[in-house]
C-alpha atoms as a PDB file:
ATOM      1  CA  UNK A   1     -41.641 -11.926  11.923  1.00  0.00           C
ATOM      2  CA  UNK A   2     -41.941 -10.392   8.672  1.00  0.00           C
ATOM      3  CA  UNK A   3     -39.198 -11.624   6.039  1.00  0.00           C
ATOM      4  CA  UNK A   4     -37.171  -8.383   5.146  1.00  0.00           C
ATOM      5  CA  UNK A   5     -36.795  -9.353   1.708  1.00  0.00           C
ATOM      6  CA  UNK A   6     -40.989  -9.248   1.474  1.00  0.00           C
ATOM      7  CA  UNK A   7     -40.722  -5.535   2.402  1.00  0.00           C
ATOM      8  CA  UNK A   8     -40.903  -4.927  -1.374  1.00  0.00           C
ATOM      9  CA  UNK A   9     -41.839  -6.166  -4.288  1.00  0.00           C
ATOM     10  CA  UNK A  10     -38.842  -8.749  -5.695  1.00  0.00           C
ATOM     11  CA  UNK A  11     -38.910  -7.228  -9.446  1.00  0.00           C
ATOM     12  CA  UNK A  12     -37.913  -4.330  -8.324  1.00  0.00           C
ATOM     13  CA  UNK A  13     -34.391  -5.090  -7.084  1.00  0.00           C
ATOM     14  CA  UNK A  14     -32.260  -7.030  -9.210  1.00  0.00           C
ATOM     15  CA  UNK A  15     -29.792  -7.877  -6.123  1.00  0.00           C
ATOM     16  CA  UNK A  16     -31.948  -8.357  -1.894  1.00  0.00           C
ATOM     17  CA  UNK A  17     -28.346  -8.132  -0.940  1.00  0.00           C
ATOM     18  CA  UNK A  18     -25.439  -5.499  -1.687  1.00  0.00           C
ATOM     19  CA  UNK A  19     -22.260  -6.642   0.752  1.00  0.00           C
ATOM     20  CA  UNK A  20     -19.370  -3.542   0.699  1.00  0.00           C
ATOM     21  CA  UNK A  21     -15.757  -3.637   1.545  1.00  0.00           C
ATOM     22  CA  UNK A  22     -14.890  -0.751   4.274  1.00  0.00           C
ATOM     23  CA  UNK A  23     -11.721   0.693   3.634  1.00  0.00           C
ATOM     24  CA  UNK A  24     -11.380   2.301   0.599  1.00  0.00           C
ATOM     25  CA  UNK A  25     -14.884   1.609  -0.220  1.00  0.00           C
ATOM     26  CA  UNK A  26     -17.267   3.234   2.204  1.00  0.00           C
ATOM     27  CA  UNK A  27     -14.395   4.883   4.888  1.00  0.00           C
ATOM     28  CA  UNK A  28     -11.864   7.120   3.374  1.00  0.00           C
ATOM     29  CA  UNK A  29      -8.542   5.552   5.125  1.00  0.00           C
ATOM     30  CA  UNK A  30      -6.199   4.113   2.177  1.00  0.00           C
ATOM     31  CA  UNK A  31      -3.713   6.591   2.508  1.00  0.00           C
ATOM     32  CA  UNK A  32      -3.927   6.529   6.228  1.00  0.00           C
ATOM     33  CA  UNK A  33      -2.935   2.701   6.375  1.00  0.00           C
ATOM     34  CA  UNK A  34      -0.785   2.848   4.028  1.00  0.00           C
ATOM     35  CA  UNK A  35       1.325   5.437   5.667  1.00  0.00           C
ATOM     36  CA  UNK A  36       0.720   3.204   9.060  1.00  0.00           C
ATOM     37  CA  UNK A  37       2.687  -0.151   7.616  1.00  0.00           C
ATOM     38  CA  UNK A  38       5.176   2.343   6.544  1.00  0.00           C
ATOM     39  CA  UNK A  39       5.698   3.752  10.049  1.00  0.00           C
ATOM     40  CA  UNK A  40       5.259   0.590  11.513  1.00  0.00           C
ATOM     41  CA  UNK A  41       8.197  -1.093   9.713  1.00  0.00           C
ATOM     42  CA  UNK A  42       9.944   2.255  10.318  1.00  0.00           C
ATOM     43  CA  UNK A  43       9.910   1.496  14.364  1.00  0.00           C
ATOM     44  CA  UNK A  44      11.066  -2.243  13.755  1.00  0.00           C
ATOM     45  CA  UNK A  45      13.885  -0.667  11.350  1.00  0.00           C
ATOM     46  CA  UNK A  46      13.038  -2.655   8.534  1.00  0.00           C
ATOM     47  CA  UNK A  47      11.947  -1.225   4.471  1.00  0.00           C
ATOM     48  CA  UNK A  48       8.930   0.423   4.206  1.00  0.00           C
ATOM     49  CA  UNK A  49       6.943  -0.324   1.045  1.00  0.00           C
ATOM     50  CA  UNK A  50       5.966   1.548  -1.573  1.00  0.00           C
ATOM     51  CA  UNK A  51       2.751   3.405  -1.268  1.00  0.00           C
ATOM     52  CA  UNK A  52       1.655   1.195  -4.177  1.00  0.00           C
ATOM     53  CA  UNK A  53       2.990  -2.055  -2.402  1.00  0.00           C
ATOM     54  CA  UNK A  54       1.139  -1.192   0.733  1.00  0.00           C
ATOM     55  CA  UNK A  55      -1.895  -0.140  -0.737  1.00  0.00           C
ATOM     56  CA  UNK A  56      -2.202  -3.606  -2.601  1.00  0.00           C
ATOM     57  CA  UNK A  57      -2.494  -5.333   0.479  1.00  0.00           C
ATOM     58  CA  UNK A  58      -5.418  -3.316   1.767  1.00  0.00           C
ATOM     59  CA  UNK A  59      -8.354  -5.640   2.225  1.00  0.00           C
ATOM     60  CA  UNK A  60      -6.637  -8.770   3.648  1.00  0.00           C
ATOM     61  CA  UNK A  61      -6.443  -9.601   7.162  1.00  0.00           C
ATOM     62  CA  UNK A  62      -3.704  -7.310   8.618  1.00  0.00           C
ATOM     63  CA  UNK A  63      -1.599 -10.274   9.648  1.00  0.00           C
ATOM     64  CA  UNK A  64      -1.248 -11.785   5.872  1.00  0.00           C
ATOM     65  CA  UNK A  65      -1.767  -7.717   4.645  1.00  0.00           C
ATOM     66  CA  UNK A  66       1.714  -7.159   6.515  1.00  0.00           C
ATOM     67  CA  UNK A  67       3.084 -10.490   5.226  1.00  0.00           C
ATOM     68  CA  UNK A  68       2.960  -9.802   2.064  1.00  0.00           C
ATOM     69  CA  UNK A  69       3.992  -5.992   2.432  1.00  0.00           C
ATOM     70  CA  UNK A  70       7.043  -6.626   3.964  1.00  0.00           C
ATOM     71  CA  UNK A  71       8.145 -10.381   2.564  1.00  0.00           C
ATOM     72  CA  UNK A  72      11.611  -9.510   4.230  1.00  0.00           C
ATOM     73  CA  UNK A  73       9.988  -9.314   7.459  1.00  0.00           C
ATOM     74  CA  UNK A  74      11.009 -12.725   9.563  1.00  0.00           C
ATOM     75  CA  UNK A  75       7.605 -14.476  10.245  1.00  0.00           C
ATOM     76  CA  UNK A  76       8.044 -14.489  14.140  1.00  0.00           C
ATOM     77  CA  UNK A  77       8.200 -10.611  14.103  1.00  0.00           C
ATOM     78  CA  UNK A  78       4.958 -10.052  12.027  1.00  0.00           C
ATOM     79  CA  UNK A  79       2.807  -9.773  15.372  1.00  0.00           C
ATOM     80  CA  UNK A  80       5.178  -7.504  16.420  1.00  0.00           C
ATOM     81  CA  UNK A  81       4.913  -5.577  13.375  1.00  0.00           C
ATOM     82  CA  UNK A  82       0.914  -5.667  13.750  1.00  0.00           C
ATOM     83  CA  UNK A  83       1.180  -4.179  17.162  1.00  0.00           C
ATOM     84  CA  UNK A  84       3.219  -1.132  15.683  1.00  0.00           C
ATOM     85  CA  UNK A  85       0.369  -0.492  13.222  1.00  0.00           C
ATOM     86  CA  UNK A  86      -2.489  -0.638  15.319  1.00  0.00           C
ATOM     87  CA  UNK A  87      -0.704   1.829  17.706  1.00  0.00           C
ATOM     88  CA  UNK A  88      -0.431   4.201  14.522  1.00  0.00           C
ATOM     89  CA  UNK A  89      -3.985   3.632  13.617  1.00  0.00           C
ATOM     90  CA  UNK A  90      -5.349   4.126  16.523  1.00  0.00           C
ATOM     91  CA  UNK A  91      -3.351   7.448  17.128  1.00  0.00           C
ATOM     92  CA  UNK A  92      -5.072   8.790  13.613  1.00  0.00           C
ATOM     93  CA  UNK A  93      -8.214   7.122  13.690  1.00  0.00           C
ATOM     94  CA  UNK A  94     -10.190  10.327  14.436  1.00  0.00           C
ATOM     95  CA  UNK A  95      -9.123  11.738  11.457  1.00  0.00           C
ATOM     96  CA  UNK A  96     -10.735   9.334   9.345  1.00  0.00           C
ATOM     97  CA  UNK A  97     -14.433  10.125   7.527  1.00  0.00           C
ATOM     98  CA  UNK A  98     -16.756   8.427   5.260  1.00  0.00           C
ATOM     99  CA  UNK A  99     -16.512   9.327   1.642  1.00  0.00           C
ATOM    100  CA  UNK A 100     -18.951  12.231   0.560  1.00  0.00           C
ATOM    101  CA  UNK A 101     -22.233  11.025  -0.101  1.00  0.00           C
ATOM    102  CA  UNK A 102     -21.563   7.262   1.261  1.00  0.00           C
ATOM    103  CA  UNK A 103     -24.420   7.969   3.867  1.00  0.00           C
ATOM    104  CA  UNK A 104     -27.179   8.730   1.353  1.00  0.00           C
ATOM    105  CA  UNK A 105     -26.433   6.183  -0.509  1.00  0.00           C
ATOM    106  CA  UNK A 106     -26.501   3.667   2.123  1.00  0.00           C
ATOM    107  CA  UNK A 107     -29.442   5.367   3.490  1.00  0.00           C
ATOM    108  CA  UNK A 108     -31.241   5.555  -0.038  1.00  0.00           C
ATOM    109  CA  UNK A 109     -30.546   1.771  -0.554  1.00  0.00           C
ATOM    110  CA  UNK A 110     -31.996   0.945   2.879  1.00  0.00           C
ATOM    111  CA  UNK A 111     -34.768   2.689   1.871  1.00  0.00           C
ATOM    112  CA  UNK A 112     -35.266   0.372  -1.160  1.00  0.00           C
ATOM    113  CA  UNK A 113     -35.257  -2.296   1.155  1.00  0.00           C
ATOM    114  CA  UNK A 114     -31.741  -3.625   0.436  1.00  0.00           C
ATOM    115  CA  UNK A 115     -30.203  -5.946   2.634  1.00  0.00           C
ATOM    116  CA  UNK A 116     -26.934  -4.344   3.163  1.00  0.00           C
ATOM    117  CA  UNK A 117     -23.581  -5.931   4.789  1.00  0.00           C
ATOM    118  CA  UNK A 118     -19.939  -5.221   5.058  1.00  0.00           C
ATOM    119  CA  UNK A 119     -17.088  -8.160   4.299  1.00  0.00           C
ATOM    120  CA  UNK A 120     -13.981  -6.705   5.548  1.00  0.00           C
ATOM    121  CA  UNK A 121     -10.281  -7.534   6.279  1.00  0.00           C
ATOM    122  CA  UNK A 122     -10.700  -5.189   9.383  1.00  0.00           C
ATOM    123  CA  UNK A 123     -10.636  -7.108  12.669  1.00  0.00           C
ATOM    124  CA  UNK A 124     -14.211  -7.452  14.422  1.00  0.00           C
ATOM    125  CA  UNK A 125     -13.423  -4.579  17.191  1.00  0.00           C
ATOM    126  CA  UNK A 126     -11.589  -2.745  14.414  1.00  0.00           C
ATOM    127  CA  UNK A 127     -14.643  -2.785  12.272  1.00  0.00           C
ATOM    128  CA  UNK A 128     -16.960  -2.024  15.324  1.00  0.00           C
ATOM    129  CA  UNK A 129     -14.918   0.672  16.181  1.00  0.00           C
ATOM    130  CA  UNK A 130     -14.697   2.571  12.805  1.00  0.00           C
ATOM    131  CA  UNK A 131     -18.793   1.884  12.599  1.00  0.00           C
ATOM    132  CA  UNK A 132     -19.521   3.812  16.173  1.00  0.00           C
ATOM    133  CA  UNK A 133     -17.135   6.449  15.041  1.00  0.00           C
ATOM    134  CA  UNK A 134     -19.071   6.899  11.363  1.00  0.00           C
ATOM    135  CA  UNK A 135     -22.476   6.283  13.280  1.00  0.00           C
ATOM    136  CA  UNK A 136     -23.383   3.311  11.329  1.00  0.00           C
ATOM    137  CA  UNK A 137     -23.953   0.853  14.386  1.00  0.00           C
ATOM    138  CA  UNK A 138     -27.597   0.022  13.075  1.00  0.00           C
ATOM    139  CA  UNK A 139     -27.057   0.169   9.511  1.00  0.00           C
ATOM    140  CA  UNK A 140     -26.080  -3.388   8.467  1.00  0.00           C
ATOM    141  CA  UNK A 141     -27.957  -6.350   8.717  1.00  0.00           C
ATOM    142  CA  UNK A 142     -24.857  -8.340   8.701  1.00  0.00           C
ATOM    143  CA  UNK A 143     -21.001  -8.129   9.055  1.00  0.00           C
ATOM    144  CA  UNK A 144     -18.178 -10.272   8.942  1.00  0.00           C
ATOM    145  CA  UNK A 145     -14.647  -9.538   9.542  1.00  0.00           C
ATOM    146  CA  UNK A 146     -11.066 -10.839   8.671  1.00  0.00           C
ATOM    147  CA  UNK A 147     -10.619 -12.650  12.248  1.00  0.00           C
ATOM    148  CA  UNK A 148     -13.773 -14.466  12.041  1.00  0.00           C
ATOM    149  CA  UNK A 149     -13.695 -16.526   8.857  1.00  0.00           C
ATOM    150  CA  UNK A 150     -11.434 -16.842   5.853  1.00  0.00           C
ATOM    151  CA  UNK A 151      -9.353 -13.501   4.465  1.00  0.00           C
ATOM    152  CA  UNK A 152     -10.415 -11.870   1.051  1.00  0.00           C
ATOM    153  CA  UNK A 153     -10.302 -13.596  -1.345  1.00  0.00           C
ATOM    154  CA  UNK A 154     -11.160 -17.097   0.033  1.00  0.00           C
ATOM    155  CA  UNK A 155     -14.925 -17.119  -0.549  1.00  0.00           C
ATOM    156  CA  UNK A 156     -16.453 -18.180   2.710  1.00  0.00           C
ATOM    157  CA  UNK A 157     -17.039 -14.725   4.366  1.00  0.00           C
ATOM    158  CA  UNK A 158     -19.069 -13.923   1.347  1.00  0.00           C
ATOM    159  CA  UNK A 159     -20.957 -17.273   1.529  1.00  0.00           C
ATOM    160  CA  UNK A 160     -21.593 -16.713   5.501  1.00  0.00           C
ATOM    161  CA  UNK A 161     -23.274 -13.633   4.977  1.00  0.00           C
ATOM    162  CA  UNK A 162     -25.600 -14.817   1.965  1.00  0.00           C
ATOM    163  CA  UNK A 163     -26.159 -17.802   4.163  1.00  0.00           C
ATOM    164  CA  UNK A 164     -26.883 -15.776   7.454  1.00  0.00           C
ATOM    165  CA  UNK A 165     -29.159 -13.651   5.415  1.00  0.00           C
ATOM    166  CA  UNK A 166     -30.910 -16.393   3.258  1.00  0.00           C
ATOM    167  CA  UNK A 167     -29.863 -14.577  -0.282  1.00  0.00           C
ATOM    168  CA  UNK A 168     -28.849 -16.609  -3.088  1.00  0.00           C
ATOM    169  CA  UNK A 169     -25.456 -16.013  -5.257  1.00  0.00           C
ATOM    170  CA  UNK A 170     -27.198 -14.648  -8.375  1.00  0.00           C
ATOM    171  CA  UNK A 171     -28.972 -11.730  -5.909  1.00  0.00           C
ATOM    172  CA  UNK A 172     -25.820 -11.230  -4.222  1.00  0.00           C
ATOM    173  CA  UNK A 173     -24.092  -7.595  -5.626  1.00  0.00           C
ATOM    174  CA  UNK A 174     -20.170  -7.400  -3.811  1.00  0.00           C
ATOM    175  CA  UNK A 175     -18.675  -3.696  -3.995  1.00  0.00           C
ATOM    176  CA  UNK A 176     -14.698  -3.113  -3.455  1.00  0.00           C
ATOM    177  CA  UNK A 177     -12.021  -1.460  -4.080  1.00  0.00           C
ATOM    178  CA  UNK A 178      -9.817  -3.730  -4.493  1.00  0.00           C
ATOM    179  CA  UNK A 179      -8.893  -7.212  -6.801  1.00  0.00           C
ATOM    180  CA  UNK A 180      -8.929  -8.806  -3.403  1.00  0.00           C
ATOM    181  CA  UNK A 181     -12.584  -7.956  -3.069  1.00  0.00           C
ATOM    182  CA  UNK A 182     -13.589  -8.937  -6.767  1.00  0.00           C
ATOM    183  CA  UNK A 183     -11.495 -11.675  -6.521  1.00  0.00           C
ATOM    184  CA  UNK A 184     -13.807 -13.068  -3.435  1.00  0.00           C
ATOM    185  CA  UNK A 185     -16.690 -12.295  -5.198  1.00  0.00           C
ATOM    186  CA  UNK A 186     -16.191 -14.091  -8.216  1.00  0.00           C
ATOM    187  CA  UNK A 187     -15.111 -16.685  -5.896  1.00  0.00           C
ATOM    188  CA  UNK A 188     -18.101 -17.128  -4.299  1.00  0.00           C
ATOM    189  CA  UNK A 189     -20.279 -16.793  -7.692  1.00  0.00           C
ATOM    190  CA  UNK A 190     -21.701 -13.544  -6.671  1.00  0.00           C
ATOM    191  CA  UNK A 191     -21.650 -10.097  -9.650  1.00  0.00           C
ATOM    192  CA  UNK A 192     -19.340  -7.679  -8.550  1.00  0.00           C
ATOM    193  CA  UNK A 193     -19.037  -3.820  -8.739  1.00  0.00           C
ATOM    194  CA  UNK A 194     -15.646  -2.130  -8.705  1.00  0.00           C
ATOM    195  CA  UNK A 195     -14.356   1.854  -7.637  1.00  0.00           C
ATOM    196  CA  UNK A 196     -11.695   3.115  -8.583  1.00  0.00           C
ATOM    197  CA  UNK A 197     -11.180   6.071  -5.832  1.00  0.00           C
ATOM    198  CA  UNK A 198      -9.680   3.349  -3.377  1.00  0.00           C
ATOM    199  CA  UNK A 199      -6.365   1.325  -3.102  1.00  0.00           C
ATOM    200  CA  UNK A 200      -6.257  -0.318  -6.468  1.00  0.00           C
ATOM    201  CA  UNK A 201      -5.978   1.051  -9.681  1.00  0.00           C
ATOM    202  CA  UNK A 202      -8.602   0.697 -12.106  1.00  0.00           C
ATOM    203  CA  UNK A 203      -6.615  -1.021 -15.133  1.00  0.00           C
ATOM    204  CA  UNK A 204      -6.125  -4.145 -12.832  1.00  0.00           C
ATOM    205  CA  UNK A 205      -9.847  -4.422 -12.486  1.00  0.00           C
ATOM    206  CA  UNK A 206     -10.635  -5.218 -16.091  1.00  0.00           C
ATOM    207  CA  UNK A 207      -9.743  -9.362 -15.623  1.00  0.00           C
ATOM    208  CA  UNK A 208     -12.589  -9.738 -13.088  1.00  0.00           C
ATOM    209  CA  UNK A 209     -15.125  -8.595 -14.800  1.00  0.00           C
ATOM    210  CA  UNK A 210     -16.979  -6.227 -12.707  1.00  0.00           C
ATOM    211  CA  UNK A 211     -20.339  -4.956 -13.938  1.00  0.00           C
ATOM    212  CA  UNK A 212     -19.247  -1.499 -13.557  1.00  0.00           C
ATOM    213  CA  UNK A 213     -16.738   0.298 -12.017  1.00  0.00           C
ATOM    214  CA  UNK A 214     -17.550   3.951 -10.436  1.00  0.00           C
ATOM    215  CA  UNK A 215     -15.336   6.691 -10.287  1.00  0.00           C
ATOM    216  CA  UNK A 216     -16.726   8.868  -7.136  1.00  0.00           C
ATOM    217  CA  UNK A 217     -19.740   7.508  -4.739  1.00  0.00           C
ATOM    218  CA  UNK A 218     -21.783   9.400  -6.303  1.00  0.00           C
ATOM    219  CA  UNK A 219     -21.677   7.457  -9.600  1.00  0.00           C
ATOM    220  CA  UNK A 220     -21.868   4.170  -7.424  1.00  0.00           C
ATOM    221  CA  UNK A 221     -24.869   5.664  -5.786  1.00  0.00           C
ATOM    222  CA  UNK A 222     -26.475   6.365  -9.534  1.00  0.00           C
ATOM    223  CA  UNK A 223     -25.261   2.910 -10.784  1.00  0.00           C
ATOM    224  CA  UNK A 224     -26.692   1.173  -7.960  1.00  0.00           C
ATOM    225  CA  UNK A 225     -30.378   3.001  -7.933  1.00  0.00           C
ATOM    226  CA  UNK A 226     -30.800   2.412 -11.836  1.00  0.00           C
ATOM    227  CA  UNK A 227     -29.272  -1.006 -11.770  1.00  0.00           C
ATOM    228  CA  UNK A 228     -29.258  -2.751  -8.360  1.00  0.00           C
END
C-alpha cells in the first residue's frame, strides 16, 4: 500500500500532519457548553460559573473540565454533574454547525495531501457523534479523544497520533483554541497555531508561542495554504 505521505512531493508541505482541536476550533459550540455547565450546576443547585470560567475549561476531558469549573462541587457529585450536562448537550446538539468555511479548508488541505487528525477533550461517542452530524466521518486519518488517553495538556494524545501516523514532531502543526491545546502541543514538541474566535482570549496566547494566531477560518485557511 502506497505511503500517504508519498502522495506528494515532501518540499512542498512544511508539516505531513495538521492535528485540530474540535470545539471551538472546527465546530462552533463554545457558547453552547458553556451555557450547558451553567445549567447543569443550575439542576444540582450549586454556582454556575462565569461564562469566562466555563469557557476556560473547554478542551479538557469533561470530568476534570467540570472539576475545575465548579471547585465547590464535592468530588463524589461530579459524575452526577456530568450526567446533567450531557442531557443539556444532547438536547441542543442539533443546533450546532461547523464554522463558515471549515469544510474547504479541510477539504483544500486534504487535497494537498495533508494528513489531518482531531485531538479532542470530547468523549469518543461524543466526538463520533458531532462528526456524523457535520458529515466528516471519512475525513480524518486519525482521532483521539479525552477518554482514551491523557486530557489536554498531558502530551500523549498528541504523541499517539504522530505515532499512529508515522509523522515526526518537527512535521507535526497542532491548531486550538485554547492554552490547553497549545499547551499540549508544546508539550509534545510539536509548532502550534492559535484562533482566537474560540473559548480563549487571544492575549493569553502570547506565552506559548504560536506561529500565528487567526482571527476567522478563513485567515487559518490562508495561513495554512501559504505556510503549512
Amino acid at each position: 500500500m502506497t505511503n500517504p505521505l508519498q502522495r506528494a512531493p515532501a518540499r512542498q508541505r512544511r508539516f505531513d500532519l495538521i492535528a485540530f482541536d474540535w470545539d471551538g476550533t472546527l465546530f462552533d459550540s463554545t457558547m453552547l457548553i458553556v451555557r450547558c455547565i451553567q445549567n447543569a450546576c443550575h439542576d444540582l443547585g450549586v454556582t454556575a460559573p462565569s461564562d469566562e470560567a466555563a469557557a476556560y475549561v473547554i478542551g479538557l476531558g469533561l470530568h476534570d473540565a467540570l472539576r475545575h469549573a465548579v471547585p465547590e462541587l464535592p468530588p463524589e457529585r461530579v459524575t452526577e454533574l456530568g450526567l446533567r450536562y450531557r442531557h443539556h448537550y444532547m438536547a441542543s446538539r442539533d443546533a450546532l454547525v461547523l464554522f463558515p468555511g471549515t469544510l474547504e479548508m479541510l477539504q483544500a488541505l486534504k487535497g494537498r495531501q495533508h494528513l489531518l487528525a482531531v485531538a479532542t477533550g470530547k468523549n469518543r461517542r461524543g466526538l463520533d457523534d458531532a462528526l456524523a452530524h457535520a458529515q466528516l466521518s471519512g475525513m480524518f486519518d486519525a482521532t483521539r479523544t479525552a477518554d482514551e488517553t491523557a486530557s489536554k495538556p498531558h502530551p500523549l494524545m498528541l504523541q499517539e497520533l504522530m505515532a499512529e501516523l508515522g509523522v515526526a514532531p518537527e512535521r507535526t502543526l497542532m491548531v486550538g483554541d485554547t492554552t490547553h491545546d497549545l499547551m499540549l502541543a508544546a508539550n509534545a514538541g510539536t509548532p502550534r497555531v492559535a484562533v482566537s474566535y474560540g473559548a480563549h482570549d487571544k492575549e493569553s496566547f502570547d506565552a506559548h508561542e504560536p506561529l500565528f494566531v487567526a482571527h476567522s477560518t478563513r485567515e487559518l485557511h490562508d495561513w495554512l495554504m501559504e505556510h503549512a
